[in-house]
C-alpha atoms as a PDB file:
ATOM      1  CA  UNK A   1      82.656  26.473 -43.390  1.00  0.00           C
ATOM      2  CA  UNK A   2      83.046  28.530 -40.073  1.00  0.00           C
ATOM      3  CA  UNK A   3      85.582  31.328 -39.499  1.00  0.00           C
ATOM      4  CA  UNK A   4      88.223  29.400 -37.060  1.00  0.00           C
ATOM      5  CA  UNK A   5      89.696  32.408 -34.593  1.00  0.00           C
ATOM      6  CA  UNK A   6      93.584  31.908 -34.454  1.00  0.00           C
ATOM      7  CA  UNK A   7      94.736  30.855 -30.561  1.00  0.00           C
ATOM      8  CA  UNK A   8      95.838  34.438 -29.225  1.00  0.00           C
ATOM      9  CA  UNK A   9      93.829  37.727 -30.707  1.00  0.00           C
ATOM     10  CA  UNK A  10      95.139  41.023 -28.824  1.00  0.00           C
ATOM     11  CA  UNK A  11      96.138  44.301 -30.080  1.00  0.00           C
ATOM     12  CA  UNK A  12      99.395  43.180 -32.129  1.00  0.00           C
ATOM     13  CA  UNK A  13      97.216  40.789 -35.080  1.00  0.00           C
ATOM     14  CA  UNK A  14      93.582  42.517 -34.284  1.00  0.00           C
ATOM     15  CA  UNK A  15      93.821  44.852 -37.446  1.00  0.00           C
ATOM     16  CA  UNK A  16      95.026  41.970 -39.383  1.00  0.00           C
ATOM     17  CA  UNK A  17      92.649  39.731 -38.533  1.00  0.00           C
ATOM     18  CA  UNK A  18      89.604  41.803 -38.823  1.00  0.00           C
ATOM     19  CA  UNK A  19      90.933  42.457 -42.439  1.00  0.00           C
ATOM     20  CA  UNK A  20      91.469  38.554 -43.271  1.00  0.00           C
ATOM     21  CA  UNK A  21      88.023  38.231 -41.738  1.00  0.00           C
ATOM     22  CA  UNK A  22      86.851  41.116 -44.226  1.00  0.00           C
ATOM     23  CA  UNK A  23      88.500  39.542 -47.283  1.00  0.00           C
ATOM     24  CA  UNK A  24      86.167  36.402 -46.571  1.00  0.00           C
ATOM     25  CA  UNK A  25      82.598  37.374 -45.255  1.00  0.00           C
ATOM     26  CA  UNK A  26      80.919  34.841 -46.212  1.00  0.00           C
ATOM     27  CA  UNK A  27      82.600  32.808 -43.478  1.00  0.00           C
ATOM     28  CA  UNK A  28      82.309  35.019 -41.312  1.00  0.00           C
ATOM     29  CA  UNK A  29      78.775  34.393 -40.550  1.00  0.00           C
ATOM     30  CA  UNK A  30      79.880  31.510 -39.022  1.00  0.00           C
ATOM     31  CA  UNK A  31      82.550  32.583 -36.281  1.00  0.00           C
ATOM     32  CA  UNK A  32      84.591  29.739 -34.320  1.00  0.00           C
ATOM     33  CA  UNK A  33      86.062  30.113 -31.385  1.00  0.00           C
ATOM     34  CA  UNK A  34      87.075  26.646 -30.030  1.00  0.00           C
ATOM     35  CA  UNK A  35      91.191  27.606 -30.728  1.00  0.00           C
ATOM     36  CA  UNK A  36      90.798  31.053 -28.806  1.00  0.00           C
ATOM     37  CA  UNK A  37      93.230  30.489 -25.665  1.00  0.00           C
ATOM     38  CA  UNK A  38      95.135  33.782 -25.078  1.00  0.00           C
ATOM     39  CA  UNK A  39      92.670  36.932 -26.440  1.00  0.00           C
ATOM     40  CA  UNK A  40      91.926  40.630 -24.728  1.00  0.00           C
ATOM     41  CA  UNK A  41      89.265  43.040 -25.091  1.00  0.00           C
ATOM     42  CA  UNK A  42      90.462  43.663 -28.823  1.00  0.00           C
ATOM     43  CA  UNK A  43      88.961  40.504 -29.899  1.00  0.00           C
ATOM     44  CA  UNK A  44      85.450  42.103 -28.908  1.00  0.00           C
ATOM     45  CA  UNK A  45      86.433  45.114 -31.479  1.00  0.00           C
ATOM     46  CA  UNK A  46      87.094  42.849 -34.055  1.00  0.00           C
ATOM     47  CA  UNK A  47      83.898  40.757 -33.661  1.00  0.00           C
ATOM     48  CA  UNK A  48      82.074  43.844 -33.309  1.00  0.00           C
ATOM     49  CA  UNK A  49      83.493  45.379 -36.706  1.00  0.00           C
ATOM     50  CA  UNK A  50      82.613  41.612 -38.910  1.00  0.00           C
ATOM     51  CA  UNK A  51      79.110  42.077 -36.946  1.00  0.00           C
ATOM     52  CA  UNK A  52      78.269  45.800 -38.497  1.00  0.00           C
ATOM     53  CA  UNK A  53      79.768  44.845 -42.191  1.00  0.00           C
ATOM     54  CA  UNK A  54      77.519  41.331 -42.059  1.00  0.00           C
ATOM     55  CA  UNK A  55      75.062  43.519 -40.959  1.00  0.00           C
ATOM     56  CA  UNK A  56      75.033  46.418 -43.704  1.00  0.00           C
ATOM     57  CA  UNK A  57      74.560  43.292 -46.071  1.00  0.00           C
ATOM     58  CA  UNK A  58      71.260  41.961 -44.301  1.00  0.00           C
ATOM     59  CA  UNK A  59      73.009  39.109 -42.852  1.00  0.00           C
ATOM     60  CA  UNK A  60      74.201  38.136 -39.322  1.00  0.00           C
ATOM     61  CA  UNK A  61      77.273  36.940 -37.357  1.00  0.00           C
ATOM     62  CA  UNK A  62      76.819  33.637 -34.937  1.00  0.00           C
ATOM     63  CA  UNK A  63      79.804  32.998 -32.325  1.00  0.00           C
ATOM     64  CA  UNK A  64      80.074  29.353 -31.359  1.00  0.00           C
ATOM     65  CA  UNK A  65      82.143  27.838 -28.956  1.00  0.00           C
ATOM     66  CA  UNK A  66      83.388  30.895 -26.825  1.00  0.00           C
ATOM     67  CA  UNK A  67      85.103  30.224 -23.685  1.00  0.00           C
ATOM     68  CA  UNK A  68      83.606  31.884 -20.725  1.00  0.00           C
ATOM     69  CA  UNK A  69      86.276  34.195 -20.349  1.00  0.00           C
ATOM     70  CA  UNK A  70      85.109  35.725 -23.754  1.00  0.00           C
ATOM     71  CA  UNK A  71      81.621  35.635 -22.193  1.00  0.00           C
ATOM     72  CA  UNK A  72      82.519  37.500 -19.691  1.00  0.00           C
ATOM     73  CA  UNK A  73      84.563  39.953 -21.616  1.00  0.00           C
ATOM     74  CA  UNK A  74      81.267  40.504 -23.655  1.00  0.00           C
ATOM     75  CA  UNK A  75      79.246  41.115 -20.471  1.00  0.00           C
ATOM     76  CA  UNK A  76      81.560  43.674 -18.860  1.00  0.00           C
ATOM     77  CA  UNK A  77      81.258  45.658 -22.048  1.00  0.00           C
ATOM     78  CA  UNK A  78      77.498  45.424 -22.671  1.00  0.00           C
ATOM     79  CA  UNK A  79      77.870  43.753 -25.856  1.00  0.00           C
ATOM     80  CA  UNK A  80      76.953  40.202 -24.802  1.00  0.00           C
ATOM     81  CA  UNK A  81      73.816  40.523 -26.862  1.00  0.00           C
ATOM     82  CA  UNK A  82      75.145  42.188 -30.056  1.00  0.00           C
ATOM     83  CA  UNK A  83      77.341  39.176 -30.426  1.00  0.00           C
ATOM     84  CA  UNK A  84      74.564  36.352 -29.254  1.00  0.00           C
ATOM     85  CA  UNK A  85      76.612  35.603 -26.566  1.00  0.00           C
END
């Protein structure tokens, strides 16, 4: 069952997200993003941080269903790649 991203991710539920999203890694190989409407940068951070804890545990994060605006948020900051987007 895939991680489901809440509708708005910016700097005021980041911390708590990445820490529900910590509490329950196994889902988080799986990340979806089909509810993410109203999101900044900080959403990249908290991506990021699931990516390098999957990671340290030999396994990998996929991102499905980004809007382009995430895409492009990815791009700016060189980390399009990292995230398989």
């Amino acid at each position: 069952m895939p991680f489901l991203l809440p509708k708005i991710v910016t700097q005021e539920n980041a911390m708590q997200l990445q820490k529900e999203g910590l509490l329950n890694l196994a889902a988080l190989r799986l990340v979806d993003c089909s509810s993410l409407k109203d999101f900044d940068s900080t959403v990249l951070t908290v991506l990021l941080a699931w990516k390098n804890c999957l990671q340290e545990d030999g396994q990998s994060i996929s991102v499905e269903h980004a809007p382009e605006k995430l895409k492009v948020l990815a791009s700016v900051y060189g980390v399009s790649a990292l995230l398989g987007l």
